[in-house]
PDB file of N, CA and C in Angstrom:
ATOM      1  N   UNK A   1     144.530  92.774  88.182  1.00  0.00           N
ATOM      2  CA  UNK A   1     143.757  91.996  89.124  1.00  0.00           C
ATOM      3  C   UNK A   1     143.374  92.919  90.281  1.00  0.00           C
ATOM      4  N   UNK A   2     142.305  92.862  90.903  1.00  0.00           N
ATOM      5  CA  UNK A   2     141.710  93.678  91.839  1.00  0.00           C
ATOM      6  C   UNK A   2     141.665  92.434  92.756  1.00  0.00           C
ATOM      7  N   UNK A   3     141.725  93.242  94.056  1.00  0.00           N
ATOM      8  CA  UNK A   3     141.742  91.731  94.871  1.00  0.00           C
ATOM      9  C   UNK A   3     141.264  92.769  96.081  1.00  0.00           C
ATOM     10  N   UNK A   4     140.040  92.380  96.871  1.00  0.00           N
ATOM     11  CA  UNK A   4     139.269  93.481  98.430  1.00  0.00           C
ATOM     12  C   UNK A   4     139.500  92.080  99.198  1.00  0.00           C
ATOM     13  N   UNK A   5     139.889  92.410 100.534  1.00  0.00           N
ATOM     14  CA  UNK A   5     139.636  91.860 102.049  1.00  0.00           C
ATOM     15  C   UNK A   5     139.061  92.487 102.867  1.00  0.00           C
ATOM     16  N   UNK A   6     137.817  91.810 103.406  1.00  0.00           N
ATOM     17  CA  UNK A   6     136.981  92.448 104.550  1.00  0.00           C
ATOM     18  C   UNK A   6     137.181  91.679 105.851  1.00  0.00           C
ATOM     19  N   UNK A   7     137.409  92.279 106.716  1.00  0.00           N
ATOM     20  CA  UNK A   7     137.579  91.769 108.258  1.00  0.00           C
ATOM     21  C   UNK A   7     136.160  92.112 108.753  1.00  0.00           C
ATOM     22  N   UNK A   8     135.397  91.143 109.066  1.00  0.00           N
ATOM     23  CA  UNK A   8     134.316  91.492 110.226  1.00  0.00           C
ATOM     24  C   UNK A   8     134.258  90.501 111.281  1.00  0.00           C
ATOM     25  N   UNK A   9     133.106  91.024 112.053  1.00  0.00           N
ATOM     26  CA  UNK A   9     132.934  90.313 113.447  1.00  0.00           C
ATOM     27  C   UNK A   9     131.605  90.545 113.812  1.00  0.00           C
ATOM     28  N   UNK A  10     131.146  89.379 113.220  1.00  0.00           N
ATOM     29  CA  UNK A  10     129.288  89.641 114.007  1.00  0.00           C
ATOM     30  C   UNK A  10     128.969  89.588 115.542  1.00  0.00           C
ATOM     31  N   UNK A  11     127.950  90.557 115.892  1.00  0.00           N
ATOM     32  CA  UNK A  11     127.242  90.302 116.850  1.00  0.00           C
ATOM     33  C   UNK A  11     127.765  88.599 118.313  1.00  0.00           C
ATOM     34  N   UNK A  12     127.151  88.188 117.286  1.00  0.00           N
ATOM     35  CA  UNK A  12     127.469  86.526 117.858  1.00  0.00           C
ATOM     36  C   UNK A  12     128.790  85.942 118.365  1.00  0.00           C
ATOM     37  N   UNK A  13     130.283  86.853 117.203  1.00  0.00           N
ATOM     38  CA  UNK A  13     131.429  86.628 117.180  1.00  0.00           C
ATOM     39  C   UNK A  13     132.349  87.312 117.586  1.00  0.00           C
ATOM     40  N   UNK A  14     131.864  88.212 119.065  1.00  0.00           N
ATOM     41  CA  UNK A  14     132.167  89.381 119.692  1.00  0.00           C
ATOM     42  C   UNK A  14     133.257  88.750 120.460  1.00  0.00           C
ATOM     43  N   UNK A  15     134.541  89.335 120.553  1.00  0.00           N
ATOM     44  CA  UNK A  15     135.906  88.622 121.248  1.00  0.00           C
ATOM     45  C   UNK A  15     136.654  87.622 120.371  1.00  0.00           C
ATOM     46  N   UNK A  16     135.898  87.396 119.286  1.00  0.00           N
ATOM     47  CA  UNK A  16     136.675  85.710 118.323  1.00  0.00           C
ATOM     48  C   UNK A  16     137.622  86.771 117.396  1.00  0.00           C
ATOM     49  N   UNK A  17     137.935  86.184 116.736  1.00  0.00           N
ATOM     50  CA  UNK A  17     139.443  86.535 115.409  1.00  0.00           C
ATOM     51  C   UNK A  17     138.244  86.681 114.674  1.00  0.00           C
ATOM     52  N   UNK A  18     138.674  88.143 113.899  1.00  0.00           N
ATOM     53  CA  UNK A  18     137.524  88.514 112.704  1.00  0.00           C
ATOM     54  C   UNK A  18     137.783  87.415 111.781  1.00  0.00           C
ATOM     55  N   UNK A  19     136.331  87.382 110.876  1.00  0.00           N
ATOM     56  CA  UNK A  19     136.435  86.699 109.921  1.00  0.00           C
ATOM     57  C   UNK A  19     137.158  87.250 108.403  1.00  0.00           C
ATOM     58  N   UNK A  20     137.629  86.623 107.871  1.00  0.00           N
ATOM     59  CA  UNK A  20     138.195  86.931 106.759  1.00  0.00           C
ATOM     60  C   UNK A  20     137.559  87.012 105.483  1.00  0.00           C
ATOM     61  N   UNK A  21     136.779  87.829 104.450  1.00  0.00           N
ATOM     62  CA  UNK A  21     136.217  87.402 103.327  1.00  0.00           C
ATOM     63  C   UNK A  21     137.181  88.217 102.297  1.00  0.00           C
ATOM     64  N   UNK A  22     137.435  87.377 101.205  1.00  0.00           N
ATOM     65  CA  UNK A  22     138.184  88.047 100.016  1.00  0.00           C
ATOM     66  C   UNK A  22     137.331  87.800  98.674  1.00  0.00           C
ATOM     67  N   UNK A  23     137.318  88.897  97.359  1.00  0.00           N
ATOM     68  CA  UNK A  23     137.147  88.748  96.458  1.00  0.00           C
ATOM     69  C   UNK A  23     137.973  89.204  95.668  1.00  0.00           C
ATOM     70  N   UNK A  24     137.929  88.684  93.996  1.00  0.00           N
ATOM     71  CA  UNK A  24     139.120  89.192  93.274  1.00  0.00           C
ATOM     72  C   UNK A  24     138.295  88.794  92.061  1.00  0.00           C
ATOM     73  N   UNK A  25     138.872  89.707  91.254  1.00  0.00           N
ATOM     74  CA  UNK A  25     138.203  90.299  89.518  1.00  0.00           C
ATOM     75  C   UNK A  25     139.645  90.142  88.412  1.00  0.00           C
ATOM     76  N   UNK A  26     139.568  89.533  87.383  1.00  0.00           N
ATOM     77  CA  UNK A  26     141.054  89.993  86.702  1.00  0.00           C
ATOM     78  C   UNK A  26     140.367  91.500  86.009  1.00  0.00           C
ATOM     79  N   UNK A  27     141.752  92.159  85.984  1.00  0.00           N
ATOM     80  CA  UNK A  27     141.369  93.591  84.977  1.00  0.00           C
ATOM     81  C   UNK A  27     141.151  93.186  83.576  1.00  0.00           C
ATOM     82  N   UNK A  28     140.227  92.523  83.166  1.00  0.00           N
ATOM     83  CA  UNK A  28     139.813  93.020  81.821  1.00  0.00           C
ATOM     84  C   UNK A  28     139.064  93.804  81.874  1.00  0.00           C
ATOM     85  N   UNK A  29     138.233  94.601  80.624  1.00  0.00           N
ATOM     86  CA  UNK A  29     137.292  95.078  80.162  1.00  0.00           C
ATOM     87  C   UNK A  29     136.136  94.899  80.914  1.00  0.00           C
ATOM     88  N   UNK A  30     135.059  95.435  81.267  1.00  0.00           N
ATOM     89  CA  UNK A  30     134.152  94.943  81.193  1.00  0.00           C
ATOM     90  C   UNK A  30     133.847  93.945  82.554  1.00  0.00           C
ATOM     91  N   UNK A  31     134.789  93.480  83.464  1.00  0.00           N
ATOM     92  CA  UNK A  31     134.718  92.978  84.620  1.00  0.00           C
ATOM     93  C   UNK A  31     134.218  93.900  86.199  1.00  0.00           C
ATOM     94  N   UNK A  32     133.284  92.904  86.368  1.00  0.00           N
ATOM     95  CA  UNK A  32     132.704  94.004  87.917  1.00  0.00           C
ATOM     96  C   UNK A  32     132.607  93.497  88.881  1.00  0.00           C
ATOM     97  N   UNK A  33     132.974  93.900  90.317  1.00  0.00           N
ATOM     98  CA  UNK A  33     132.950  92.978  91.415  1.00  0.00           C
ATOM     99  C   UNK A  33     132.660  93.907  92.415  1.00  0.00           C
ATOM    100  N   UNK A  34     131.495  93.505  93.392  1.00  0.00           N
ATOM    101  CA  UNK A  34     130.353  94.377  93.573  1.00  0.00           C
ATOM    102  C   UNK A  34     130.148  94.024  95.208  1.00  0.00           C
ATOM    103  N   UNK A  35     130.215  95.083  96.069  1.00  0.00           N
ATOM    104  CA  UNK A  35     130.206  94.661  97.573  1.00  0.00           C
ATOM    105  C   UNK A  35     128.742  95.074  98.211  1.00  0.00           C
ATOM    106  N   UNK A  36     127.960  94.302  99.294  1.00  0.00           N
ATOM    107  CA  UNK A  36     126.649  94.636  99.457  1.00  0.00           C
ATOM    108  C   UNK A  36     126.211  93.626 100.469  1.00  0.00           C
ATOM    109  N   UNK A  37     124.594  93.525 100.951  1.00  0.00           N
ATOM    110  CA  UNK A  37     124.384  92.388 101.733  1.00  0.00           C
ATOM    111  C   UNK A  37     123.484  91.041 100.776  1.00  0.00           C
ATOM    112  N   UNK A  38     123.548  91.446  99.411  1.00  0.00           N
ATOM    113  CA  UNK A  38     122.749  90.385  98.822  1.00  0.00           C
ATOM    114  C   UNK A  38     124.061  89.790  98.085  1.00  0.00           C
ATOM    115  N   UNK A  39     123.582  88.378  98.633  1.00  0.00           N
ATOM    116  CA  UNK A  39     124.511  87.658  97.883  1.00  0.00           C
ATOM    117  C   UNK A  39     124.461  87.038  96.711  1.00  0.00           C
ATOM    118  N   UNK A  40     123.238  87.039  96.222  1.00  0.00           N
ATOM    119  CA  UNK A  40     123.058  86.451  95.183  1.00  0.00           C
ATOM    120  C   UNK A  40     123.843  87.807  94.067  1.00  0.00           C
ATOM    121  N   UNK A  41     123.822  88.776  94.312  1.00  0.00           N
ATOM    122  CA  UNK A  41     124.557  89.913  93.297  1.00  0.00           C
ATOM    123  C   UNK A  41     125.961  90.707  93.573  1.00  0.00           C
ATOM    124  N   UNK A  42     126.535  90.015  94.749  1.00  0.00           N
ATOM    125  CA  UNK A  42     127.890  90.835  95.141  1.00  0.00           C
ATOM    126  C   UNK A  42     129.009  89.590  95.384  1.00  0.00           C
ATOM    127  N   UNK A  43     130.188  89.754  95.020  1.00  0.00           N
ATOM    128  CA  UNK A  43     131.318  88.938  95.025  1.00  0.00           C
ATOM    129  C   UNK A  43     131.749  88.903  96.824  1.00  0.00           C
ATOM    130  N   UNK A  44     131.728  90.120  97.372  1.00  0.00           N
ATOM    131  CA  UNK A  44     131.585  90.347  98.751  1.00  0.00           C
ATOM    132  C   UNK A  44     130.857  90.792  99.459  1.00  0.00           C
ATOM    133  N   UNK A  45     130.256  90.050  99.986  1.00  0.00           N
ATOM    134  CA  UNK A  45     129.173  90.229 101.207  1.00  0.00           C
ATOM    135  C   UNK A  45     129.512  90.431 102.706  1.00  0.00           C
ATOM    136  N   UNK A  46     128.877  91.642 102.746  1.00  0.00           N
ATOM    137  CA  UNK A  46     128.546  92.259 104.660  1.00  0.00           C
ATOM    138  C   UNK A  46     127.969  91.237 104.940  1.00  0.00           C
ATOM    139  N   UNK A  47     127.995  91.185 106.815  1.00  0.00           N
ATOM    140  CA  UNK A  47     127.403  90.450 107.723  1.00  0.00           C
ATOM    141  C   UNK A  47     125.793  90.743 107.399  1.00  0.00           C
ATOM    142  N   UNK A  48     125.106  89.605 107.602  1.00  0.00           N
ATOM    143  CA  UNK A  48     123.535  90.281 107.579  1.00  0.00           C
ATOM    144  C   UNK A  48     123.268  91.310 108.468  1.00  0.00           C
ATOM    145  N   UNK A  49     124.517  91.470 109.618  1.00  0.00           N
ATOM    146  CA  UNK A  49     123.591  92.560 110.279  1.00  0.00           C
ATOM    147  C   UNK A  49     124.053  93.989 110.129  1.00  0.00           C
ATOM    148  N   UNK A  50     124.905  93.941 109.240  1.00  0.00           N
ATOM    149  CA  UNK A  50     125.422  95.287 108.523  1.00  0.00           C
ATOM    150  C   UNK A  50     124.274  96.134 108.105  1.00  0.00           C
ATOM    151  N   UNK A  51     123.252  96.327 108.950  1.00  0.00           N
ATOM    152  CA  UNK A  51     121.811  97.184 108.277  1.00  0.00           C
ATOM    153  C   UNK A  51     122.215  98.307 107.621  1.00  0.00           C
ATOM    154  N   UNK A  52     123.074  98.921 107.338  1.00  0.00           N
ATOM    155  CA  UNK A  52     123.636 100.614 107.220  1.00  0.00           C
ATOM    156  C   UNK A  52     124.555 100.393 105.764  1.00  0.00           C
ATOM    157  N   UNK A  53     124.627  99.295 105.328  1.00  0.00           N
ATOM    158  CA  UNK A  53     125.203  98.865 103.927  1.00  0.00           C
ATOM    159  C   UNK A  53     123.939  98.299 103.118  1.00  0.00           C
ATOM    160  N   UNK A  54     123.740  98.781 101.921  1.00  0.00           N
ATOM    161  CA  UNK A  54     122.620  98.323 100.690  1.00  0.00           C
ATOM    162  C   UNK A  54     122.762  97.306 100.261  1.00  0.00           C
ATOM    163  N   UNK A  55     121.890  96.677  99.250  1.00  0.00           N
ATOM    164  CA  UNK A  55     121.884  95.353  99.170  1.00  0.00           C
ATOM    165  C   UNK A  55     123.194  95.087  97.841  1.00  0.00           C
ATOM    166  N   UNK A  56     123.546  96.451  97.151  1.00  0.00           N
ATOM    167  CA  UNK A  56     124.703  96.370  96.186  1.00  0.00           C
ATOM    168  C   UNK A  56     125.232  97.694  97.117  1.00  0.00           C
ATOM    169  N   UNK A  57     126.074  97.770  97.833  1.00  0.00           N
ATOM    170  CA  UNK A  57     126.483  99.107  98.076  1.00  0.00           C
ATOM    171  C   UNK A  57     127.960  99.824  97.315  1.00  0.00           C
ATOM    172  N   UNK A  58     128.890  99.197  96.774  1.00  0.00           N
ATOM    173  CA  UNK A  58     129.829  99.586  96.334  1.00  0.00           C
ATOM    174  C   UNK A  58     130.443  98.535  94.593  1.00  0.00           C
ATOM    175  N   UNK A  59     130.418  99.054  93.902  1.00  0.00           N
ATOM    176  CA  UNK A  59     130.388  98.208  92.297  1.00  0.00           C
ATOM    177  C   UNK A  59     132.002  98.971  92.317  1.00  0.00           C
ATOM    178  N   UNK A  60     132.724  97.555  91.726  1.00  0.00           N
ATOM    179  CA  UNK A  60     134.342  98.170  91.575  1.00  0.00           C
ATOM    180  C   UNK A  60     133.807  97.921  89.504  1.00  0.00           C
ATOM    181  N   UNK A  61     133.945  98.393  88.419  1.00  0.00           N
ATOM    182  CA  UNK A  61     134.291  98.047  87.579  1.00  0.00           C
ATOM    183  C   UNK A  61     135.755  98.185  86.601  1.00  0.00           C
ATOM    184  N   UNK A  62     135.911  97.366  85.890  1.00  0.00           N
ATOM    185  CA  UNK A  62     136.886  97.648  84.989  1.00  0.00           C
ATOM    186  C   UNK A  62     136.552  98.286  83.489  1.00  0.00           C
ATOM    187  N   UNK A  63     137.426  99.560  83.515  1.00  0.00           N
ATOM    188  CA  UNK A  63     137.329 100.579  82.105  1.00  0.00           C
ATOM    189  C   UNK A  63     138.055  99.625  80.765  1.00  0.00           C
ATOM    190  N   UNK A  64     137.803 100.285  80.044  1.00  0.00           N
ATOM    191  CA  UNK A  64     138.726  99.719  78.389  1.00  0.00           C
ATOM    192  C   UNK A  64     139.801  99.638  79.408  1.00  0.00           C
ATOM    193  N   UNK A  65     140.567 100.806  79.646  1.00  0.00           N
ATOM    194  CA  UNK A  65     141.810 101.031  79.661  1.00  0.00           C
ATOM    195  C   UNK A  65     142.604  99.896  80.830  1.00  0.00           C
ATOM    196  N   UNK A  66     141.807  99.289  80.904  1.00  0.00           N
ATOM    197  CA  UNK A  66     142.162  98.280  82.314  1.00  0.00           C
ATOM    198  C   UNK A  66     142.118  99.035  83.765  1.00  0.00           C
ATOM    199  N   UNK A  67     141.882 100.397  84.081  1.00  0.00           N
ATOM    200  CA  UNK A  67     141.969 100.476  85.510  1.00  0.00           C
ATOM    201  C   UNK A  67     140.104 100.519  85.970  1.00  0.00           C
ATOM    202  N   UNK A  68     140.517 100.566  87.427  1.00  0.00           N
ATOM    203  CA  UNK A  68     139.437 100.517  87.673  1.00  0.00           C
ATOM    204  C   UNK A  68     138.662 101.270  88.415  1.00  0.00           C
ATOM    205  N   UNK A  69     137.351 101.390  88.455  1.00  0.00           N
ATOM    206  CA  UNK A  69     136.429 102.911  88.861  1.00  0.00           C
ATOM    207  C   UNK A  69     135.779 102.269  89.832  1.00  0.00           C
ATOM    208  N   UNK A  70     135.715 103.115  91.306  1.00  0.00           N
ATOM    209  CA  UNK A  70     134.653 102.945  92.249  1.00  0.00           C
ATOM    210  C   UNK A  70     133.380 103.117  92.241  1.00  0.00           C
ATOM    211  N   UNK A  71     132.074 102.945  92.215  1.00  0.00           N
ATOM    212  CA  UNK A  71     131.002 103.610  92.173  1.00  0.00           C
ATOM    213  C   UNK A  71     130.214 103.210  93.547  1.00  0.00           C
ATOM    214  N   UNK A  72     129.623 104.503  94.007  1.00  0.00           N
ATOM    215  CA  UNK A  72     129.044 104.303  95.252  1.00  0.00           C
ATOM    216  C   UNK A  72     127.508 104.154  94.876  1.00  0.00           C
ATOM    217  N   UNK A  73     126.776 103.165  95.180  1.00  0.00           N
ATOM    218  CA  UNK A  73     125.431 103.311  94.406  1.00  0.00           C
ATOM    219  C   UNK A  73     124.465 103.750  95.151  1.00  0.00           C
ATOM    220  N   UNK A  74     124.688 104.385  97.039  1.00  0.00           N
ATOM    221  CA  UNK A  74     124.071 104.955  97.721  1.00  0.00           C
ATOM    222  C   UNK A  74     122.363 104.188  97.707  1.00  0.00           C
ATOM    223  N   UNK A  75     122.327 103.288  98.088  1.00  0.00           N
ATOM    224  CA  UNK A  75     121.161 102.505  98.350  1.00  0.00           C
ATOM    225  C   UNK A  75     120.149 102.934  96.822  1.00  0.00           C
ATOM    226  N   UNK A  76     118.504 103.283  97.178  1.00  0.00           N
ATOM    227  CA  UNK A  76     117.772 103.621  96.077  1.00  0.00           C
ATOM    228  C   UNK A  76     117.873 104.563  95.681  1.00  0.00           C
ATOM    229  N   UNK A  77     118.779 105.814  96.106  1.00  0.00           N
ATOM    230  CA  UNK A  77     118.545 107.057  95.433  1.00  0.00           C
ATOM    231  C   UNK A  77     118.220 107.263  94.487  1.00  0.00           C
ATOM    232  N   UNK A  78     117.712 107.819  93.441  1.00  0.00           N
ATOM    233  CA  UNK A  78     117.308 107.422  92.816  1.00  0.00           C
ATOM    234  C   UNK A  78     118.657 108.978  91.470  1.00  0.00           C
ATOM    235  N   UNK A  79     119.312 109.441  92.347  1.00  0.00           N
ATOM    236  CA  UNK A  79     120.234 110.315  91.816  1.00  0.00           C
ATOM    237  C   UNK A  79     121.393 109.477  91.264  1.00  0.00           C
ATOM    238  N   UNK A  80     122.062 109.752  90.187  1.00  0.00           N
ATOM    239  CA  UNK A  80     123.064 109.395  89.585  1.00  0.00           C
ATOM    240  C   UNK A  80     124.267 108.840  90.652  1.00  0.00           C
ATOM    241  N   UNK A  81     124.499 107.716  90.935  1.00  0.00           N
ATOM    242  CA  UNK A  81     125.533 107.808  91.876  1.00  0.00           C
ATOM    243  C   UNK A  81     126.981 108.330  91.689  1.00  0.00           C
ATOM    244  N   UNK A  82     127.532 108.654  92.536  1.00  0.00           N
ATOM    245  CA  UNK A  82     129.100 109.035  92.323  1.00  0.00           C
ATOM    246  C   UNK A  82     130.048 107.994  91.484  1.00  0.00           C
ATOM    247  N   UNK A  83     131.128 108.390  90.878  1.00  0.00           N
ATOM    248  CA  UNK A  83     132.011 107.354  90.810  1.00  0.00           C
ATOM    249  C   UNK A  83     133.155 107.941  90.544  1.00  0.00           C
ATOM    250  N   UNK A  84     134.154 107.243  91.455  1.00  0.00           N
ATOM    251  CA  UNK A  84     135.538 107.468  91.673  1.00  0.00           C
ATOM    252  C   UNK A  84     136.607 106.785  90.938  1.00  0.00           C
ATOM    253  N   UNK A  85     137.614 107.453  90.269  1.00  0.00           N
ATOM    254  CA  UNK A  85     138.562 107.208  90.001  1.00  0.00           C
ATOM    255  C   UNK A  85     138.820 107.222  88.414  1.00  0.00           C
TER     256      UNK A  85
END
């Protein structure tokens, strides 16, 4: 199981208790859980005003082997992105 917590604090929510967002993936095969500002394609979503994060900016997937690989997808580049782990 992969499980991310993001603490933010918008603009608007300057001095309040960050907000809390969590997502979680089980490790099978083939499972992906994907951080960015579009929500219609990421399990965790930045503040809209996160301008400096892409609309998919970080894809966690799961290998055969059950662990799991970072990939940075660096906005449109249009270069192979990195991937970790």
């Amino acid at each position: 199981m992969l499980e991310l917590t993001m603490a933010a604090v918008s603009a608007a929510e300057a001095g309040a208790t960050a907000g809390m967002l969590m997502a979680d993936a089980p490790s099978e095969p083939g499972a992906v859980l994907r951080v960015g500002r579009d929500k219609s394609m990421c399990r965790l979503s930045t503040p809209d005003d996160w301008l400096f994060v892409s609309r998919v900016h970080l894809e966690f997937g799961c290998a055969p082997d059950g662990t799991w690989r970072l990939t940075w997808l660096r906005g449109s580049s249009p270069n192979r992105p990195p991937t970790y782990g």
